[in-house]
Protein backbone atom coordinates (compact mmCIF):
# COMPACT_ATOMS: atom_id res chain seq x y z
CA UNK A 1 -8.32 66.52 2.40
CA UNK A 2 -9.15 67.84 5.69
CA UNK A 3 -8.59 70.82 7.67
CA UNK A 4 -7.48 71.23 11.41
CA UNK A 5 -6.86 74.23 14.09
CA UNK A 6 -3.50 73.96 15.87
CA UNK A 7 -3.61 76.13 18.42
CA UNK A 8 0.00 77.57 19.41
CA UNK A 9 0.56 76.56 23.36
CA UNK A 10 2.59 80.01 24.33
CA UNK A 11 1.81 80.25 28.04
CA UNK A 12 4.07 83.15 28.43
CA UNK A 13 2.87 84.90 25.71
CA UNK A 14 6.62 84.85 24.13
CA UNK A 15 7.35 85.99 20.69
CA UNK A 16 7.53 83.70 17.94
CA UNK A 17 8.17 82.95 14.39
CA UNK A 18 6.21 80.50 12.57
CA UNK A 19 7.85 79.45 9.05
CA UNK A 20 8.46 76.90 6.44
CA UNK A 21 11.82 75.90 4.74
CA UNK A 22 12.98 72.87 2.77
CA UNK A 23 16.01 71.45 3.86
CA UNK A 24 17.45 69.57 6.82
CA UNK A 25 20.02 71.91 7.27
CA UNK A 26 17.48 74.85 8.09
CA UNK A 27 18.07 73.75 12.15
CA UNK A 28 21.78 74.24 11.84
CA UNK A 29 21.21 77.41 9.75
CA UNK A 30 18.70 79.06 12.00
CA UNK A 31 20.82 78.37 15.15
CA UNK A 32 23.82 80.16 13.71
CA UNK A 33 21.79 82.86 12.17
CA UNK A 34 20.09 83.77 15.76
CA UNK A 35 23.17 83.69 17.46
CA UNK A 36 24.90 85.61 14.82
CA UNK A 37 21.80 88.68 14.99
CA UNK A 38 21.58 89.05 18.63
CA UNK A 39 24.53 88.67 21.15
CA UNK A 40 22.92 86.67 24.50
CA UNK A 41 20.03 85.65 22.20
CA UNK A 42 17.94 83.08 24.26
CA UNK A 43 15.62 80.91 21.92
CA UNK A 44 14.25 77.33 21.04
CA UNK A 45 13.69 76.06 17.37
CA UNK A 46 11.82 73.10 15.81
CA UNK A 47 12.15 71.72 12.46
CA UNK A 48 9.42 69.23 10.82
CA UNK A 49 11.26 67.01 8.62
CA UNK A 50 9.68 65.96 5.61
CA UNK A 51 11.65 63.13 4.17
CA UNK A 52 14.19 60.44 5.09
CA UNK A 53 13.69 59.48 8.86
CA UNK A 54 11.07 62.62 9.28
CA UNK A 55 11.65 63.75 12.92
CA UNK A 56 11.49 66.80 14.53
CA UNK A 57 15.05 68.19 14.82
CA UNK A 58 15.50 71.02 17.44
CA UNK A 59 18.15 73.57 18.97
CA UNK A 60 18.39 76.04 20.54
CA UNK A 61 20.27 77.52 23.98
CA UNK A 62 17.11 77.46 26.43
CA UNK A 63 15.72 74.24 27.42
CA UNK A 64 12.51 75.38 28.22
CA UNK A 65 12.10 77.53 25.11
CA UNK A 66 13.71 74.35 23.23
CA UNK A 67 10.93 72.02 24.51
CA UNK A 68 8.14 74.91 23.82
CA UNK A 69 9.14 74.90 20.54
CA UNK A 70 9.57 70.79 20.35
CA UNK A 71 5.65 71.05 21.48
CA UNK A 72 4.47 72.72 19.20
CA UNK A 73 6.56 71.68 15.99
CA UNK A 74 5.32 68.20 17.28
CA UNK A 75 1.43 69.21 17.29
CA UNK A 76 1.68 71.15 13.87
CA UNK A 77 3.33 68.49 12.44
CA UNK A 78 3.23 69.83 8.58
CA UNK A 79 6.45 68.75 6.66
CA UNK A 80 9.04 71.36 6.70
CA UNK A 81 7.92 73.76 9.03
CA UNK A 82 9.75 75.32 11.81
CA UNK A 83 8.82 77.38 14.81
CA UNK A 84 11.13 79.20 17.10
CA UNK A 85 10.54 80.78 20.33
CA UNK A 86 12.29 83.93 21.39
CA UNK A 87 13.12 84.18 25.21
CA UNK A 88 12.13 87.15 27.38
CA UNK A 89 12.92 90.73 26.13
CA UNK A 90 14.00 89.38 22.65
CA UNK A 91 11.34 90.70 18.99
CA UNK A 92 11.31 89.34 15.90
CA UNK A 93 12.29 92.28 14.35
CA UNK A 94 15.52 91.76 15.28
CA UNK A 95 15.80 88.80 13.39
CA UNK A 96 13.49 88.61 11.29
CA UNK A 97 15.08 89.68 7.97
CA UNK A 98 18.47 87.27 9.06
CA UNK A 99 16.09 84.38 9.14
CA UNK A 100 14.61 85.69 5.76
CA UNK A 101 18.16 85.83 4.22
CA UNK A 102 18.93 81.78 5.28
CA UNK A 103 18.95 80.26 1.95
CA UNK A 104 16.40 77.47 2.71
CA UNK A 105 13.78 79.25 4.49
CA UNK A 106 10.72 79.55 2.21
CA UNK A 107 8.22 82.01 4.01
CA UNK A 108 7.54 83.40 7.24
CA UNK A 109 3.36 82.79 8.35
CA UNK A 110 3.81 84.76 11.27
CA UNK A 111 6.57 86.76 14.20
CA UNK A 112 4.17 87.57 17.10
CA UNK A 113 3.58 87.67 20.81
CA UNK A 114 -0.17 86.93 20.21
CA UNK A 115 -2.32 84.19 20.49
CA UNK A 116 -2.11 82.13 17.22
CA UNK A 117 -3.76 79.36 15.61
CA UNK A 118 -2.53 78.04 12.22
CA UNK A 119 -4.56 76.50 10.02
CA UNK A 120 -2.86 72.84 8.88
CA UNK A 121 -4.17 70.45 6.27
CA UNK A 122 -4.20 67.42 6.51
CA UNK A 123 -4.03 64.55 3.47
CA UNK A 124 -2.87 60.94 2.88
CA UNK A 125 0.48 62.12 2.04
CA UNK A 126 0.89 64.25 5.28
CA UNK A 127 0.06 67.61 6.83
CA UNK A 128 0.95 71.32 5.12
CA UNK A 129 0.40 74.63 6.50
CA UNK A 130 -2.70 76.85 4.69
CA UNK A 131 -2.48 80.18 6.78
CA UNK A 132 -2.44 81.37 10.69
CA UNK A 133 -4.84 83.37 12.36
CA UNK A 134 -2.74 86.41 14.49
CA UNK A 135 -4.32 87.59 17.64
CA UNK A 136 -7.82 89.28 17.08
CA UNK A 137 -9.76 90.96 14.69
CA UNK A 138 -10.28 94.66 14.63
CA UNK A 139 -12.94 96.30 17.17
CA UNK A 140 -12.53 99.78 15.33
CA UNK A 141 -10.33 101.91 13.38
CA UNK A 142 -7.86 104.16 14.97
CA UNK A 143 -8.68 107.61 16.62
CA UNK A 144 -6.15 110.33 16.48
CA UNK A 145 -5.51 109.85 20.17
CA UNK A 146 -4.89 105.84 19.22
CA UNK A 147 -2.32 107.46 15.86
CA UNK A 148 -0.69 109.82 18.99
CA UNK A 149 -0.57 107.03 21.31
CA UNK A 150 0.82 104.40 18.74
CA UNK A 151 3.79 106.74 17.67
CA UNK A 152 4.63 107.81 21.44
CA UNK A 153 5.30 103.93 21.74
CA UNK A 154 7.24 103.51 18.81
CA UNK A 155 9.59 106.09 19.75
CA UNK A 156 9.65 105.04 23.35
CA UNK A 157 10.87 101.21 22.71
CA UNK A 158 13.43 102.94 20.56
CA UNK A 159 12.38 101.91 16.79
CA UNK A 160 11.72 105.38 16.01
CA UNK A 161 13.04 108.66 16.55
């Protein structure tokens, strides 16, 4: 077995969710669920399929989010994987926990705006995914100005009152 870096091509720096299911029907599934959380949700999904004709399916309602997403399911390439791209002014959080309640979806790796990498293996029988690596690593640990300035946020986007 070998190892590779697949570096996430997110030129806009959109948020994204980076997961694994097990079943064909995860694309359908996803779709609905998004549209379901989020009215005038704008996104772009990819599905790795991992058996019969092994494509990668897609939806979505955003064709350059859809093709983003196409991309990079494309360059992962590690059997039933997805990745869906949020458009502008649309978070994870919002959606996160309906795509953790579709019955097929295994895990979530990673919802983020930041740079990611994810590390894939790669063996005779195909390609899996080990692990991401989110953004950066830590320069320090928090001041109480950084605590004061981190909760003034919070409660200015709205997630905390």
């Amino acid at each position: 077995m070998n190892t590779e870096l697949v570096t996430i091509y997110n030129p806009h720096e959109l948020n994204l969710i980076l997961g694994q299911s097990h079943f064909i029907k995860t694309v359908e599934d996803l779709h609905e669920t998004l549209v379901s959380a989020v009215p005038g949700i704008k996104f772009g999904l990819a599905f790795c399929e991992a058996s019969t004709q092994q494509l990668v399916r897609w939806s979505g309602n955003d064709d350059s989010l859809i093709a983003l997403a196409k991309q990079n399911a494309s360059e992962i390439g590690a059997g039933h994987s997805f990745i869906i791209f949020l458009g502008q002014g649309f978070f994870p959080i919002n959606v996160l926990n309906p795509i953790k309640m579709v019955p097929e979806v295994c895990q979530i790796f990673c919802a983020t705006a930041n740079a990611v990498q994810v590390v894939v293996a790669v063996s005779d029988q195909g390609r899996g995914i080990l692990g991401v690596i989110d953004g950066g690593s830590p320069k320090g640990v928090e001041t109480e100005s950084d605590i004061a300035d981190r909760k003034a946020l919070l409660r200015k986007f709205g997630y905390k009152a």
